[in-house]
PDB file of N, CA and C in Angstrom:
ATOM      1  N   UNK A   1       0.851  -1.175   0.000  1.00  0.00           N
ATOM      2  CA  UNK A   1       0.000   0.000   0.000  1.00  0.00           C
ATOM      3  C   UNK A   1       0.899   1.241   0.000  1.00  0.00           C
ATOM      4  N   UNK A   2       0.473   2.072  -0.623  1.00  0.00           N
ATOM      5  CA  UNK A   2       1.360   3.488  -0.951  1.00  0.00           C
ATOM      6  C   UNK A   2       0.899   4.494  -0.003  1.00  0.00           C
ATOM      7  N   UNK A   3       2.073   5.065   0.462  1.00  0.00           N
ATOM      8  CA  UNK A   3       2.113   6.242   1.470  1.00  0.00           C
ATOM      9  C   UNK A   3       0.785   7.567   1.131  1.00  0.00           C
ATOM     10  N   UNK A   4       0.069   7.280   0.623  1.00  0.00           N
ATOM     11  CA  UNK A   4      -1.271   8.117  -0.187  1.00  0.00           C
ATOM     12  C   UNK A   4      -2.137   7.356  -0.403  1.00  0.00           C
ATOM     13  N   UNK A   5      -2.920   7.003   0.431  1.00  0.00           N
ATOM     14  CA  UNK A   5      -4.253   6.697  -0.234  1.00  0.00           C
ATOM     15  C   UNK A   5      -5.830   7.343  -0.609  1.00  0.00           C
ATOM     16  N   UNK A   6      -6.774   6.906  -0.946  1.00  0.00           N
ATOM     17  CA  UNK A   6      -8.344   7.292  -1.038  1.00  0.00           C
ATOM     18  C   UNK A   6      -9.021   6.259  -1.312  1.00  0.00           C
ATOM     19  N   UNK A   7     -10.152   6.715  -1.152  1.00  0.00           N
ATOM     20  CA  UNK A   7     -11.488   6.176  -1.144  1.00  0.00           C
ATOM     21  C   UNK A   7     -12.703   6.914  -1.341  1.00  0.00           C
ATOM     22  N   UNK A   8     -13.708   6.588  -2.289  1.00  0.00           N
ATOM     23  CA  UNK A   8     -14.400   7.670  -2.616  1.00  0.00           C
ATOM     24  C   UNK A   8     -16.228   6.880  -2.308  1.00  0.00           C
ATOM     25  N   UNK A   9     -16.701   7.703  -1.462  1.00  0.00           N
ATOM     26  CA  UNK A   9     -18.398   7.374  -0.998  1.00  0.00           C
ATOM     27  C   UNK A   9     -19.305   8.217  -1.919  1.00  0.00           C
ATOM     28  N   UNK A  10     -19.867   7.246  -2.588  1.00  0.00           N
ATOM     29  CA  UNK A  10     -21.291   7.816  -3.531  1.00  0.00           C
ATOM     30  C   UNK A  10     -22.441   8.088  -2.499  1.00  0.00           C
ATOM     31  N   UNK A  11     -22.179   9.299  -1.426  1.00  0.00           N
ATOM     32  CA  UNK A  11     -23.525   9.691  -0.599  1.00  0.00           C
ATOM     33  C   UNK A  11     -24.431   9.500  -1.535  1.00  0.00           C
ATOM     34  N   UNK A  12     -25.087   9.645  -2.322  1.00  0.00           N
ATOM     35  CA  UNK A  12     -26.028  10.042  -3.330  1.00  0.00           C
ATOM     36  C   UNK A  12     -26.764   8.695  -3.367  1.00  0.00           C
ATOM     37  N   UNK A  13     -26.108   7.577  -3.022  1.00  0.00           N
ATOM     38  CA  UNK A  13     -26.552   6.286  -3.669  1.00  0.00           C
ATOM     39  C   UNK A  13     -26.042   5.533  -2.209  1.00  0.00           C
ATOM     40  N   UNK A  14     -25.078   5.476  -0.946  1.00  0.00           N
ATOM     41  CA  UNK A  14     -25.050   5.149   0.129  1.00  0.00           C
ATOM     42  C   UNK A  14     -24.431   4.197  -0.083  1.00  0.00           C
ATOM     43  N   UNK A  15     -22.992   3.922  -1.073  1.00  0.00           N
ATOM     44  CA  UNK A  15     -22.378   2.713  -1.467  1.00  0.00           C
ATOM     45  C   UNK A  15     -20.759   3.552  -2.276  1.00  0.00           C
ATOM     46  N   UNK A  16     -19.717   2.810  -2.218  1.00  0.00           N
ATOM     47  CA  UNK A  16     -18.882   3.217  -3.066  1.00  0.00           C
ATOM     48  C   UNK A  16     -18.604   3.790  -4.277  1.00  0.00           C
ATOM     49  N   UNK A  17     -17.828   4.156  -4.655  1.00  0.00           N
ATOM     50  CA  UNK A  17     -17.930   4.830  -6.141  1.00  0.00           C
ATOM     51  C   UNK A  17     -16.724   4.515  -6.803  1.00  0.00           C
ATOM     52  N   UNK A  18     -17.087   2.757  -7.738  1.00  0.00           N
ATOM     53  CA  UNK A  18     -16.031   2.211  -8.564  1.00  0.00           C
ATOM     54  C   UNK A  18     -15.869   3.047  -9.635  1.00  0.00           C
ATOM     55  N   UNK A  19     -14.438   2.521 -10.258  1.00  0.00           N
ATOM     56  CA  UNK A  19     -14.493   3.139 -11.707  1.00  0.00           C
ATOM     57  C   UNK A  19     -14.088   4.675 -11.443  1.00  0.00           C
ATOM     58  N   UNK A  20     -13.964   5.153 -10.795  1.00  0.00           N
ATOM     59  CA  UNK A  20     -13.305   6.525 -10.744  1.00  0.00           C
ATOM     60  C   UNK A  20     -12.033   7.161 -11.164  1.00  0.00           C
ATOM     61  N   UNK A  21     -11.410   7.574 -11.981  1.00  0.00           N
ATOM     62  CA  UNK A  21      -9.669   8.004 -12.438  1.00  0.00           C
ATOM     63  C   UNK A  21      -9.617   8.707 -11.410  1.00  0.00           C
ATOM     64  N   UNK A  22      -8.489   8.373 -10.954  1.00  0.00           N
ATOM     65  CA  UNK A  22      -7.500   9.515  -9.833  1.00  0.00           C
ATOM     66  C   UNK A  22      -6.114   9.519 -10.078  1.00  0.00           C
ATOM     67  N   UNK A  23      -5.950  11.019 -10.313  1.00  0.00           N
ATOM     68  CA  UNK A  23      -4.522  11.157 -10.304  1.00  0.00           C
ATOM     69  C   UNK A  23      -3.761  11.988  -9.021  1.00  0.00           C
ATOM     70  N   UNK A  24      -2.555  11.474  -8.986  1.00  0.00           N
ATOM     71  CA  UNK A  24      -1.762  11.910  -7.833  1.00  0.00           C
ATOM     72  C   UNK A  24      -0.798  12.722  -8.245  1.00  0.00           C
ATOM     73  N   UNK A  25      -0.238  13.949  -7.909  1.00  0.00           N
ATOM     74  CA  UNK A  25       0.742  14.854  -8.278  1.00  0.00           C
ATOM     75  C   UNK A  25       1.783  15.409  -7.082  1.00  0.00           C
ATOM     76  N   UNK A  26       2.467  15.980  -7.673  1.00  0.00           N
ATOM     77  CA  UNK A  26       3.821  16.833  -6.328  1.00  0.00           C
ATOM     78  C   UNK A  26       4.068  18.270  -7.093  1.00  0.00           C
ATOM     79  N   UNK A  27       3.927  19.104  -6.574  1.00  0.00           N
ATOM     80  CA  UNK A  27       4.408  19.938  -6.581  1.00  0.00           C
ATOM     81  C   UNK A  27       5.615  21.085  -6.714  1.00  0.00           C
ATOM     82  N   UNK A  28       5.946  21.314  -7.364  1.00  0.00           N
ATOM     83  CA  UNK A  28       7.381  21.728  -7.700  1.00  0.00           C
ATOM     84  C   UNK A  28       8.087  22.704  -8.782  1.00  0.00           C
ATOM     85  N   UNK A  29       9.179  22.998  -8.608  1.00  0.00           N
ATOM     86  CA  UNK A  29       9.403  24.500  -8.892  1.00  0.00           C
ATOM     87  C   UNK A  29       9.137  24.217 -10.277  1.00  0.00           C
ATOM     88  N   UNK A  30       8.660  23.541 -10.856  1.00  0.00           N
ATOM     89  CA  UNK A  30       8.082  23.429 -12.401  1.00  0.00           C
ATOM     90  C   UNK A  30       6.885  23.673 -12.530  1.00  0.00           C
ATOM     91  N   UNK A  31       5.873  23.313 -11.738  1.00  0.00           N
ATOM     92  CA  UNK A  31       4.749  22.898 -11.755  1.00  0.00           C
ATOM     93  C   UNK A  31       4.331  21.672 -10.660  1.00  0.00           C
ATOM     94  N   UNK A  32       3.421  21.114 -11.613  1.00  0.00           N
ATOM     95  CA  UNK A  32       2.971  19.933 -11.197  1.00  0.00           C
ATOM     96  C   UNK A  32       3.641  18.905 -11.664  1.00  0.00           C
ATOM     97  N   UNK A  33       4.032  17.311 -10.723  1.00  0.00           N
ATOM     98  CA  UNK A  33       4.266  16.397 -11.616  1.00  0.00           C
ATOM     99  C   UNK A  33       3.598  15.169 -11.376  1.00  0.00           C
ATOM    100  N   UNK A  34       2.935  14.307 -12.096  1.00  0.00           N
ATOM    101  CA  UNK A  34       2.324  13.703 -11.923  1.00  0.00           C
ATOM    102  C   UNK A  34       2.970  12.108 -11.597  1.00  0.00           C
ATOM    103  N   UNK A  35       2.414  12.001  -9.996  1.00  0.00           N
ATOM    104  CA  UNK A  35       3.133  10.709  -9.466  1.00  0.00           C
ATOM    105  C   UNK A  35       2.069   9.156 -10.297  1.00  0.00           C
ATOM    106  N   UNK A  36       1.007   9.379  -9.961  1.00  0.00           N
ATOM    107  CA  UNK A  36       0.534   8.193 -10.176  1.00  0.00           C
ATOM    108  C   UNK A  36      -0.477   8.377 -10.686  1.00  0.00           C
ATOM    109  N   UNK A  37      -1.587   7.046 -11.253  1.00  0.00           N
ATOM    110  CA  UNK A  37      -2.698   7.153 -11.581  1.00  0.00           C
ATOM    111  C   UNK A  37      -3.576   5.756 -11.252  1.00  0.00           C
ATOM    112  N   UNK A  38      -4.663   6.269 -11.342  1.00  0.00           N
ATOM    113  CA  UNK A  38      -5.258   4.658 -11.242  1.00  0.00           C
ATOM    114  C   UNK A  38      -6.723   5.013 -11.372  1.00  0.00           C
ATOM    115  N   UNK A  39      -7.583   3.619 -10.920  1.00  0.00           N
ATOM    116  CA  UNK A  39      -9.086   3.932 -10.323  1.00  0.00           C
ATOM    117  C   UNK A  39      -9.859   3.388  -9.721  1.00  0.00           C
ATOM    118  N   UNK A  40     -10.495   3.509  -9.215  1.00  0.00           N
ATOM    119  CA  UNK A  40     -11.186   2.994  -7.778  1.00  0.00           C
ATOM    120  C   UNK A  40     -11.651   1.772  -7.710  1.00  0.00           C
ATOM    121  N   UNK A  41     -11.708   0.689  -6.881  1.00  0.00           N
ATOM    122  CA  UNK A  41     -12.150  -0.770  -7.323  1.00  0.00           C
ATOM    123  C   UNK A  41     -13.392  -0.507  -6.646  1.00  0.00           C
ATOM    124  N   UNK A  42     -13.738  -1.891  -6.300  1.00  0.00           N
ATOM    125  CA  UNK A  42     -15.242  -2.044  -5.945  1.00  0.00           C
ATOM    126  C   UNK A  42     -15.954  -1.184  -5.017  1.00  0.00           C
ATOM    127  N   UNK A  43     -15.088  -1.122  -4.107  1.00  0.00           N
ATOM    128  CA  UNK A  43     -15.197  -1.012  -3.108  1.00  0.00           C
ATOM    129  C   UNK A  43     -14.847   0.291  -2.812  1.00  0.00           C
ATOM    130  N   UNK A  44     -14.409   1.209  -3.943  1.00  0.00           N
ATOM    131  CA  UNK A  44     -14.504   2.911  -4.058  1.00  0.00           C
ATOM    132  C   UNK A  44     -12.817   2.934  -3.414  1.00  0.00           C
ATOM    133  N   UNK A  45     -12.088   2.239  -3.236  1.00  0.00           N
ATOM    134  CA  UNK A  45     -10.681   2.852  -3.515  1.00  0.00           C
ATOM    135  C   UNK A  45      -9.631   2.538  -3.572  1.00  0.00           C
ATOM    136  N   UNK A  46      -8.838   2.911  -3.663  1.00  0.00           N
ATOM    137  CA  UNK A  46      -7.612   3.260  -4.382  1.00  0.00           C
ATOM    138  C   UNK A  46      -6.176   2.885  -3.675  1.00  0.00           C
ATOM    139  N   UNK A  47      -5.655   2.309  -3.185  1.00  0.00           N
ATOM    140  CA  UNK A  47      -4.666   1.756  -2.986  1.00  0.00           C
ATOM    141  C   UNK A  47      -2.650   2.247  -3.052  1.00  0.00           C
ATOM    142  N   UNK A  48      -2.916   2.284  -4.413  1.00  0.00           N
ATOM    143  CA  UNK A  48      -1.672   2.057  -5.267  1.00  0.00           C
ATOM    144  C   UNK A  48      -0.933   3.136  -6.134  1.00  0.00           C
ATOM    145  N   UNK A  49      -1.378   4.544  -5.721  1.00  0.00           N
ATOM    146  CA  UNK A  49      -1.319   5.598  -6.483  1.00  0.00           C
ATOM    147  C   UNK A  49       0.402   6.247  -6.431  1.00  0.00           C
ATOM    148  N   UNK A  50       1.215   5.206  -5.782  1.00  0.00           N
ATOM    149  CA  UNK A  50       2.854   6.063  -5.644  1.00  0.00           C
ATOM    150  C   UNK A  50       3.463   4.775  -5.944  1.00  0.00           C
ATOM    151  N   UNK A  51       4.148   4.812  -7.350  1.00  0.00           N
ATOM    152  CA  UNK A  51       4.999   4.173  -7.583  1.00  0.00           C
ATOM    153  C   UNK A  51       6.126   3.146  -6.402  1.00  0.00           C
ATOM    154  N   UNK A  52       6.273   2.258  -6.154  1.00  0.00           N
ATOM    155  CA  UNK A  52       6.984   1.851  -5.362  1.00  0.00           C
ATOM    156  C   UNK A  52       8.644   2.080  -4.929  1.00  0.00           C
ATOM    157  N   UNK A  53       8.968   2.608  -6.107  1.00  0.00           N
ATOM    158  CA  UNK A  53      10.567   3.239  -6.298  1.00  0.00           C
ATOM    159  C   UNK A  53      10.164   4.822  -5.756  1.00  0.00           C
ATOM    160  N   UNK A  54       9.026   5.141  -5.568  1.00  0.00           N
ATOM    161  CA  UNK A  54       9.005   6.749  -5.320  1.00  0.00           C
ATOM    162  C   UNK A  54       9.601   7.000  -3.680  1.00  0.00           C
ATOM    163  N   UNK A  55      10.310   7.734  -3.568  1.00  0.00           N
ATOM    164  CA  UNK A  55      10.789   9.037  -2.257  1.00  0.00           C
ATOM    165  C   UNK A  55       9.962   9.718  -1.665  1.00  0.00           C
ATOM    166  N   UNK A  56       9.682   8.941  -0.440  1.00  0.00           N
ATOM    167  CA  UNK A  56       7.860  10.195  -0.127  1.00  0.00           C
ATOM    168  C   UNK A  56       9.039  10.510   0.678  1.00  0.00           C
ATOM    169  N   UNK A  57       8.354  12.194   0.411  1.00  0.00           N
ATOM    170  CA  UNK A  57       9.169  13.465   1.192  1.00  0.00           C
ATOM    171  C   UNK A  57       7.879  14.222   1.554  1.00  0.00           C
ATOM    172  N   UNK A  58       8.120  15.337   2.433  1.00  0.00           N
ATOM    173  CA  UNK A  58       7.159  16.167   2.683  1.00  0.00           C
ATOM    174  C   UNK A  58       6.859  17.464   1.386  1.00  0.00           C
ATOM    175  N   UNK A  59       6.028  17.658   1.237  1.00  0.00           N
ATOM    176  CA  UNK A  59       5.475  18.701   0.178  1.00  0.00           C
ATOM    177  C   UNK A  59       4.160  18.567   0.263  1.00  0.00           C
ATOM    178  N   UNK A  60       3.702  19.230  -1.339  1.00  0.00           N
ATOM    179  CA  UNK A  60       2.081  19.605  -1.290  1.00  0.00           C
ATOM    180  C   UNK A  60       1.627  18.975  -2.965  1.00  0.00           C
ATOM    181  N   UNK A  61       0.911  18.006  -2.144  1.00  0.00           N
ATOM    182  CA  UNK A  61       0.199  16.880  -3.450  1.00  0.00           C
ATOM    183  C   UNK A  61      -0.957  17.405  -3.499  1.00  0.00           C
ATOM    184  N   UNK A  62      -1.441  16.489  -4.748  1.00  0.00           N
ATOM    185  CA  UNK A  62      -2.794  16.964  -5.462  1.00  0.00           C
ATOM    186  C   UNK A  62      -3.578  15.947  -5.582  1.00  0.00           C
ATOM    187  N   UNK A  63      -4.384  15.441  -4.904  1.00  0.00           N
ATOM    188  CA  UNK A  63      -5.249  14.386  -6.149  1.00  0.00           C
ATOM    189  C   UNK A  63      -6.238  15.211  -6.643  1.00  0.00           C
ATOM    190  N   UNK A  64      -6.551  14.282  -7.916  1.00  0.00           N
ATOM    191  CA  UNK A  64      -7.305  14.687  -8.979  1.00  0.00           C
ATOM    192  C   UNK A  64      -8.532  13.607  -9.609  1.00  0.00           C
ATOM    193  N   UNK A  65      -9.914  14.034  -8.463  1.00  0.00           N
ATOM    194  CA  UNK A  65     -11.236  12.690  -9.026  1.00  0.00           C
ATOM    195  C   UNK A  65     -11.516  12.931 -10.505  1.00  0.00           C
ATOM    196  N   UNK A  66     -11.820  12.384 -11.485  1.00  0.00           N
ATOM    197  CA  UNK A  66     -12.869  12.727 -12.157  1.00  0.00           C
ATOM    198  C   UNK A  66     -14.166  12.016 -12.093  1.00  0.00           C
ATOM    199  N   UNK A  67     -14.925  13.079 -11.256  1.00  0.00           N
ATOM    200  CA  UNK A  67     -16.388  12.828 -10.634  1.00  0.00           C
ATOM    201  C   UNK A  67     -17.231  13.137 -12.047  1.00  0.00           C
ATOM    202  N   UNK A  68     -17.113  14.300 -13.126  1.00  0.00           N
ATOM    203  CA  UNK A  68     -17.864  14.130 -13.909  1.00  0.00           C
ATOM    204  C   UNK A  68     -17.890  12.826 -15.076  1.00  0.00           C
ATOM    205  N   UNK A  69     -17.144  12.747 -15.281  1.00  0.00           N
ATOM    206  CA  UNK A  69     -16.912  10.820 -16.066  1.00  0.00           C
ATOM    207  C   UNK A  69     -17.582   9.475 -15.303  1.00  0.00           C
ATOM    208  N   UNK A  70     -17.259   9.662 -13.854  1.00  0.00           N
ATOM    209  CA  UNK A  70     -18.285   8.672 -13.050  1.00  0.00           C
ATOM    210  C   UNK A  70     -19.609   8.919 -13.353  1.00  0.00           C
ATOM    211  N   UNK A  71     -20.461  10.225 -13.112  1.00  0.00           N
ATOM    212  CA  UNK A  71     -21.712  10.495 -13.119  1.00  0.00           C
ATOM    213  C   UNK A  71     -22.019  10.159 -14.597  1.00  0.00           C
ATOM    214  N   UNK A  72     -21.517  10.724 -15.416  1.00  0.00           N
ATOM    215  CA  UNK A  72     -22.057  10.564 -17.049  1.00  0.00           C
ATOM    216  C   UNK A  72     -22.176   9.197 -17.327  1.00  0.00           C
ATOM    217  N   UNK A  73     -21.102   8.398 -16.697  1.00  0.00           N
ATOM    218  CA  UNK A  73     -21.217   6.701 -16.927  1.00  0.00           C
ATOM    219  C   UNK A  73     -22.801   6.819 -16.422  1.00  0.00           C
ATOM    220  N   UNK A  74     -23.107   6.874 -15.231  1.00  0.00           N
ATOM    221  CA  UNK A  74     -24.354   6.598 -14.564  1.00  0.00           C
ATOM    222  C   UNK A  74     -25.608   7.153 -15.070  1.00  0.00           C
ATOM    223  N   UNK A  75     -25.625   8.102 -16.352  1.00  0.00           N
ATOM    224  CA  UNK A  75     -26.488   8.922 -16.750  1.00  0.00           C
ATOM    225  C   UNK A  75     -27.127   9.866 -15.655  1.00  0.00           C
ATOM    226  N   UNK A  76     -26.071  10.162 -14.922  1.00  0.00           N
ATOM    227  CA  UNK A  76     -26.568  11.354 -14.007  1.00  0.00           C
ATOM    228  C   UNK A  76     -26.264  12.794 -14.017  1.00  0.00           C
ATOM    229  N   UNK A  77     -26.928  13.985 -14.208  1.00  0.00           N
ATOM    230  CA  UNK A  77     -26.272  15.042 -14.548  1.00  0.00           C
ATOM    231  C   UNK A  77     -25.654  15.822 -12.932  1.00  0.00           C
ATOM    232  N   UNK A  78     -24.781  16.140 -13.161  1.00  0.00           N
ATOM    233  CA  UNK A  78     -23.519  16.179 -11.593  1.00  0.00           C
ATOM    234  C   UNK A  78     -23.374  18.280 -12.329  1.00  0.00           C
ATOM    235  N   UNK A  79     -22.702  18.470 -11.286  1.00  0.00           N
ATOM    236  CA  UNK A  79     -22.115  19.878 -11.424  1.00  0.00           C
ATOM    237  C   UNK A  79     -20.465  20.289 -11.191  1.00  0.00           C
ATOM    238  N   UNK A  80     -19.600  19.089 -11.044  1.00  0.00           N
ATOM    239  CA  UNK A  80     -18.001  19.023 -10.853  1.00  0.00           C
ATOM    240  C   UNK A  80     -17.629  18.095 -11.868  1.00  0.00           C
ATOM    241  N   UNK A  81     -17.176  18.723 -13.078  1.00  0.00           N
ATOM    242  CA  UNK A  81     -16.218  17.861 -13.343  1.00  0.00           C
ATOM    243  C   UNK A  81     -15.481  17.521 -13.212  1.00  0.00           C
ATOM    244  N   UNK A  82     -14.828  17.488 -11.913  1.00  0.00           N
ATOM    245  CA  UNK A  82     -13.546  17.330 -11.307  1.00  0.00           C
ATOM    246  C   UNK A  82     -13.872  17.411  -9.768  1.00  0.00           C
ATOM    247  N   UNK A  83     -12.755  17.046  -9.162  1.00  0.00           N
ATOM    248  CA  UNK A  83     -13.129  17.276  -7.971  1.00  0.00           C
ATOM    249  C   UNK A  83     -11.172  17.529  -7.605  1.00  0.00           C
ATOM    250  N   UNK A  84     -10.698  18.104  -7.372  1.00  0.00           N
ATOM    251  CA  UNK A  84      -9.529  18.615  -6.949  1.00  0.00           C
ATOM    252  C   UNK A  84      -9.219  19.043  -5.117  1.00  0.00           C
ATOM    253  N   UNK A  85      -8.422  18.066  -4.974  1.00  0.00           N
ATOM    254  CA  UNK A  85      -7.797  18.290  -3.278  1.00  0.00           C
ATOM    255  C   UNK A  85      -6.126  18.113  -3.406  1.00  0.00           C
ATOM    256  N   UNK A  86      -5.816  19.445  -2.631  1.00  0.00           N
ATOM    257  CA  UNK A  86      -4.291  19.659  -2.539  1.00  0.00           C
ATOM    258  C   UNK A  86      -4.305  19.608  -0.900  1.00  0.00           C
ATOM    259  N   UNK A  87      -3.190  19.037  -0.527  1.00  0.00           N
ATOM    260  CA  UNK A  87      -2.777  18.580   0.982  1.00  0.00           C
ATOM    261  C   UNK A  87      -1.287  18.862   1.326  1.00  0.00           C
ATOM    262  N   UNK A  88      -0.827  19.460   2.460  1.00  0.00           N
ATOM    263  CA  UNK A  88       0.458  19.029   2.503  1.00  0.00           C
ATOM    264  C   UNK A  88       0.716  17.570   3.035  1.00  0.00           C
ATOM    265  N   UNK A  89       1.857  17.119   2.887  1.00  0.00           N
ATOM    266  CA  UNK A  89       2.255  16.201   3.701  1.00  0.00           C
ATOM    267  C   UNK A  89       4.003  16.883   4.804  1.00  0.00           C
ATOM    268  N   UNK A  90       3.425  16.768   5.635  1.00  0.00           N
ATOM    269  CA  UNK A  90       4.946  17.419   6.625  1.00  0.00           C
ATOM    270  C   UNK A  90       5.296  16.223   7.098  1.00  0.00           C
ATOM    271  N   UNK A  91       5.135  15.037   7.186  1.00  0.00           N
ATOM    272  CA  UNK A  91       6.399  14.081   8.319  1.00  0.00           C
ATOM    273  C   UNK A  91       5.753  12.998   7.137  1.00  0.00           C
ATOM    274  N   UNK A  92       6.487  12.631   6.229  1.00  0.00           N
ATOM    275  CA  UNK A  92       6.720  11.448   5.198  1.00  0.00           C
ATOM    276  C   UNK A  92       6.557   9.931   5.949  1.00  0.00           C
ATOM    277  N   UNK A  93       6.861   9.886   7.221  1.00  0.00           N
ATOM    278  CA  UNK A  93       6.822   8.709   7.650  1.00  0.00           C
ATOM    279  C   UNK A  93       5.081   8.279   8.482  1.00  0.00           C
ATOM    280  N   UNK A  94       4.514   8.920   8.024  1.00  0.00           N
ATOM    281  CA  UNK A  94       3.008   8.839   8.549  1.00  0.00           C
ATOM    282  C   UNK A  94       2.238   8.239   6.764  1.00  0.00           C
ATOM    283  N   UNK A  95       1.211   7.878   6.961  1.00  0.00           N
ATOM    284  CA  UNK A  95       0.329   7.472   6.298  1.00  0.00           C
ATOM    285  C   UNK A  95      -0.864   8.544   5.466  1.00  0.00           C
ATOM    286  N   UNK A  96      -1.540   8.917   4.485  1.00  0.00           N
ATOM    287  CA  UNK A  96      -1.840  10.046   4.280  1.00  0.00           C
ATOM    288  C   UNK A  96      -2.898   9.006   3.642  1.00  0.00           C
ATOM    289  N   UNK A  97      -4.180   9.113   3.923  1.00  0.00           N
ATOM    290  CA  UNK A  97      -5.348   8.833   3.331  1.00  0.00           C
ATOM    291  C   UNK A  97      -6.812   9.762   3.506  1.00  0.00           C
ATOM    292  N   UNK A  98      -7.165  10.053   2.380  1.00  0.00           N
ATOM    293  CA  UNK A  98      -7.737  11.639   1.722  1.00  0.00           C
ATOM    294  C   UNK A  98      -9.097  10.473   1.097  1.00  0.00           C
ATOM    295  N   UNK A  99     -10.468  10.628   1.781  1.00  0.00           N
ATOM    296  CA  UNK A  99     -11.116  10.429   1.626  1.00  0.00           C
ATOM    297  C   UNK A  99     -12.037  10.877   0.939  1.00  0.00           C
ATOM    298  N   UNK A 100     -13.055  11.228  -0.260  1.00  0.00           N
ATOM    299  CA  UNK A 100     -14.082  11.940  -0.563  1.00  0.00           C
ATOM    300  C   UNK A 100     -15.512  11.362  -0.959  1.00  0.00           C
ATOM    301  N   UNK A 101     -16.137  12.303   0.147  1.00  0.00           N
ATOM    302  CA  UNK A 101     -17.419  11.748   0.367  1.00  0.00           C
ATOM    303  C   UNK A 101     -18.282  12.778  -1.252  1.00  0.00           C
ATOM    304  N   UNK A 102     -19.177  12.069  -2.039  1.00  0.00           N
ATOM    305  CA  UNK A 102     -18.892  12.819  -3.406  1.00  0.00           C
ATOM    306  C   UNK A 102     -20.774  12.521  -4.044  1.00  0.00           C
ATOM    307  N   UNK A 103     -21.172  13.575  -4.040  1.00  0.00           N
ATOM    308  CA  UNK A 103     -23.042  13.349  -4.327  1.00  0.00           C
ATOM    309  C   UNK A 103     -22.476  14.377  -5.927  1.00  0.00           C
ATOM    310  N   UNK A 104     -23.456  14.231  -6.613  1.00  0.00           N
ATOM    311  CA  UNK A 104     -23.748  15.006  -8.212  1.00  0.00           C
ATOM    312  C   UNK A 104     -23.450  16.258  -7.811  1.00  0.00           C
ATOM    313  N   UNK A 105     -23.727  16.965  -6.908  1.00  0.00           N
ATOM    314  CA  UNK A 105     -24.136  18.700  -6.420  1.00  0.00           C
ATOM    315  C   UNK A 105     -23.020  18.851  -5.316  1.00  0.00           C
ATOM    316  N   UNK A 106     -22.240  18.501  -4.790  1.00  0.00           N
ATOM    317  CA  UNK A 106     -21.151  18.550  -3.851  1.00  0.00           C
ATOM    318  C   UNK A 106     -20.523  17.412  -3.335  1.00  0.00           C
ATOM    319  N   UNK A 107     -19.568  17.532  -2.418  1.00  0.00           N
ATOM    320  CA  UNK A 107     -18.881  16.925  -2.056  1.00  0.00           C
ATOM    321  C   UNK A 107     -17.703  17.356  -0.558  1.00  0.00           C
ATOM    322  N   UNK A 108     -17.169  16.673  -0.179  1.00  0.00           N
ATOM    323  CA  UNK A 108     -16.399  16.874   1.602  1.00  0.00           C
ATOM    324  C   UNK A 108     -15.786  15.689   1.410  1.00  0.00           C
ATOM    325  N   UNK A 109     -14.176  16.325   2.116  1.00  0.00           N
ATOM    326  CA  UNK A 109     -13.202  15.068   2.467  1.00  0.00           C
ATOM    327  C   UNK A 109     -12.387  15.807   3.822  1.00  0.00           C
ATOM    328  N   UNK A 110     -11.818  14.720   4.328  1.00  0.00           N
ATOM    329  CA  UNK A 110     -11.263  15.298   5.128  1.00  0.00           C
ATOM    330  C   UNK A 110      -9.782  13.960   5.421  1.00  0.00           C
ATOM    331  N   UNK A 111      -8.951  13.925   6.161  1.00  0.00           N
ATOM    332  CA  UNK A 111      -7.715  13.385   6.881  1.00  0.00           C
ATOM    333  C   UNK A 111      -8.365  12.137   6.960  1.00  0.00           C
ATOM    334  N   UNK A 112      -8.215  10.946   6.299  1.00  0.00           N
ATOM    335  CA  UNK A 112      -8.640   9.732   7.446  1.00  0.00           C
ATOM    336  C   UNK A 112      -7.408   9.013   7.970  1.00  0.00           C
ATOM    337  N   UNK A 113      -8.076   8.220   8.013  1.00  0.00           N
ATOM    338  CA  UNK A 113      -6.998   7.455   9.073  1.00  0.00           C
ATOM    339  C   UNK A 113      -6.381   6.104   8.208  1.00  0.00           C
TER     340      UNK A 113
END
């Protein structure tokens, strides 16, 4: 399991939200760079998003849902095509899992555990 994880809750429907793209990024005097990618299994998440050769250091990551591609699969009309959360990470040797709870019309995440 990679030092970053998620998991994403379809409030809307009271069950996970498979099939989701998420991308993971770092921050840096370039820009953005993009660490990983993947998408959500059954069970709404995500695991595996930092390369295993990667250097977790402290900085400021990005994930990146695409909540509007989930909803359109579902024929549901949503108002985010995206859903974007930037975090720092300060002590690399802790665990970082970024949860988002995610309905058509909004959404909330916060630190889990």
């Amino acid at each position: 399991m990679s030092a970053i994880t998620t998991h994403i809750l379809d409030t809307s429907h009271g069950r996970p939200a498979a099939n989701v793209a998420v991308t993971l990024e770092l921050q840096s005097d370039q820009g953005w760079q993009v660490l990983g990618q993947g998408t959500t299994d059954a069970a709404g998440r995500l695991k595996d998003l930092l390369p295993d050769d990667f250097a977790f250091a402290a900085g400021v990551y990005r994930l990146t849902f695409e909540t509007g591609a989930y909803f359109a699969a579902r024929n549901i009309e949503s108002f985010y095509p995206q859903v974007v959360i930037s975090f720092i990470v300060r002590d690399a040797a802790q665990h970082y899992h970024v949860p988002l709870l995610l309905s058509p019309f909004g959404y909330s995440t916060y630190r889990g555990s």
